[in-house]
Protein backbone atom coordinates (compact mmCIF):
# COMPACT_ATOMS: atom_id res chain seq x y z
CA UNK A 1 0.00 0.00 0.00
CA UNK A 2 0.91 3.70 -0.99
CA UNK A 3 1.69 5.66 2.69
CA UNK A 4 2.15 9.38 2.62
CA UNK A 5 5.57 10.25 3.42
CA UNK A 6 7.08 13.93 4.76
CA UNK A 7 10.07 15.69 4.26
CA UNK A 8 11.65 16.38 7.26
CA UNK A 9 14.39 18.87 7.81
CA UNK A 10 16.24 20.32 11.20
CA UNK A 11 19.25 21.24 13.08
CA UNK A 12 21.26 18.21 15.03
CA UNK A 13 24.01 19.12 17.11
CA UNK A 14 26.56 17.29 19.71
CA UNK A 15 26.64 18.90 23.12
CA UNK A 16 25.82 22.65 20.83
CA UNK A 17 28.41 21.87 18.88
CA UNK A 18 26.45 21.05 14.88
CA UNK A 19 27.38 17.27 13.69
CA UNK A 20 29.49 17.82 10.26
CA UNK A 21 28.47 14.82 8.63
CA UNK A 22 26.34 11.56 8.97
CA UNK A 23 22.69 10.05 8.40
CA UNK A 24 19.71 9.42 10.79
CA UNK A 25 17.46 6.64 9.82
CA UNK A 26 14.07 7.66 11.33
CA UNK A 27 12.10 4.25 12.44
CA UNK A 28 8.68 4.74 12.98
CA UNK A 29 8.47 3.92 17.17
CA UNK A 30 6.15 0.50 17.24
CA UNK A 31 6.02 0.42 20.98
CA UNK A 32 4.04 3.87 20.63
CA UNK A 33 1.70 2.72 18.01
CA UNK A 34 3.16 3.45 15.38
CA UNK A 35 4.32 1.61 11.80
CA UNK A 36 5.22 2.43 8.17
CA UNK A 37 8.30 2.02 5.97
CA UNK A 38 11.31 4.24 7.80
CA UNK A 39 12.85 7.72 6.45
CA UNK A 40 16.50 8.74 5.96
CA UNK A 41 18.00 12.22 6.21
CA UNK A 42 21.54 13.43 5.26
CA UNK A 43 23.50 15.34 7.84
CA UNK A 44 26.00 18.16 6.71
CA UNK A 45 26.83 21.11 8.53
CA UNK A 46 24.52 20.59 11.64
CA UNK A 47 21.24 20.27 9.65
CA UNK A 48 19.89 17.32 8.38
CA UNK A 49 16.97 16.76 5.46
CA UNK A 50 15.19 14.02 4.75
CA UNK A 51 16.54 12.25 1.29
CA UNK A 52 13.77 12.80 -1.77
CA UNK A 53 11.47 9.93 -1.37
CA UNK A 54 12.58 8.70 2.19
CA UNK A 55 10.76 11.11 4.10
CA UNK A 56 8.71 9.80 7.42
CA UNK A 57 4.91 8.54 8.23
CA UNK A 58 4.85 11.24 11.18
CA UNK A 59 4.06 10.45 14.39
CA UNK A 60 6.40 8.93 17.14
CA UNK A 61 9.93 7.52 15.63
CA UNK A 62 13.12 6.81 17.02
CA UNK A 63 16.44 8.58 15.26
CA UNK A 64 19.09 6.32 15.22
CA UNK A 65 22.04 8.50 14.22
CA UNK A 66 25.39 7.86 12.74
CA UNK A 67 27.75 10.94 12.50
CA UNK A 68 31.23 11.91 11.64
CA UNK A 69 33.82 14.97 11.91
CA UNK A 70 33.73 14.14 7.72
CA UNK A 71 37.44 14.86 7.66
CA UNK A 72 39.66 14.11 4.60
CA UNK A 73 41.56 10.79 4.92
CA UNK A 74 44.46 11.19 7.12
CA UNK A 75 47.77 9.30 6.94
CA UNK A 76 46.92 6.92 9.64
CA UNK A 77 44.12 4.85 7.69
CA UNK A 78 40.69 5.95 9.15
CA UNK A 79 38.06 6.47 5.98
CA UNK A 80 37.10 9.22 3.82
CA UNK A 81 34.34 9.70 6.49
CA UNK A 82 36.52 10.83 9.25
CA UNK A 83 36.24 9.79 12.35
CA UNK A 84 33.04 8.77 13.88
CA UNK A 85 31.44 10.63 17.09
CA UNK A 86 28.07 8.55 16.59
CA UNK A 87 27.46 5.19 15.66
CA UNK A 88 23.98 4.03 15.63
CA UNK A 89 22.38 6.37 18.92
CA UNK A 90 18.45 6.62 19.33
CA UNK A 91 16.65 9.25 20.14
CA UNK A 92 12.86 9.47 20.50
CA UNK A 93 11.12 12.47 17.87
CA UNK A 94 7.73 12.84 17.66
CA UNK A 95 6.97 14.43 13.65
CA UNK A 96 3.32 15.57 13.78
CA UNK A 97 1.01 17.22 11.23
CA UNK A 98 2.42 20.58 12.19
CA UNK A 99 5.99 19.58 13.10
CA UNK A 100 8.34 18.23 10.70
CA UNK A 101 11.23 20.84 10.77
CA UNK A 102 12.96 19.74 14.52
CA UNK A 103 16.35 20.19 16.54
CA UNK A 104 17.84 17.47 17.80
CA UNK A 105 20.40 18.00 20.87
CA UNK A 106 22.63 14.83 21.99
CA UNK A 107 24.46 15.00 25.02
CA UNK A 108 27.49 13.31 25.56
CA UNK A 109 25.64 11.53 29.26
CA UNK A 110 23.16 10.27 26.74
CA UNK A 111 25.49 8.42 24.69
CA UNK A 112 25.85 4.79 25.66
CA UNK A 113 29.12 3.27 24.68
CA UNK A 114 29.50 -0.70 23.89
């Protein structure tokens, strides 16, 4: 079946400092109800927008975010990507009918290390 998808679009920053590079895949959050196919977003430069055609259902997801310094490749092996500051952390965002331009704020407490 066809679902409506929205663009969504926002600021994402590390402790108030902007994340340079990365992705959030937005899941829609099935413990609060809610279900659809999930949305992807780019992140460069602090902000993040959904990619064309991978937008979100709305309504309660979780953003599981992968993010970079997306530094040049330096001598000692570490990707094109540059070095990672977040790999894979959720965080709850609710997108409703009114709401899908958000700031996302991580703090380094929240960050759970493995």
């Amino acid at each position: 079946d066809e679902v409506t998808r929205y663009e969504v679009s926002g600021s994402i920053s590390l402790e108030g400092e902007p994340l340079p590079a990365g992705e959030i895949i937005f899941e829609p959050d099935t413990a609060q109800g809610n279900s659809g196919p999930a949305g992807i977003a780019d992140i460069k430069e602090g902000k993040y927008t959904s990619r064309k055609g991978w937008g979100v259902v709305g309504g309660p997801h979780i953003a599981v975010i992968t993010a970079n310094n997306g530094g040049a490749l330096p001598e000692d092996g570490v990707p094109p990507a540059g070095y990672q500051l977040l790999f894979e952390h959720s965080v709850p965002i609710d997108f409703t009918d009114d709401n899908f331009e958000q700031s996302i704020e991580v703090s380094k407490s929240d960050i759970k290390r493995r």
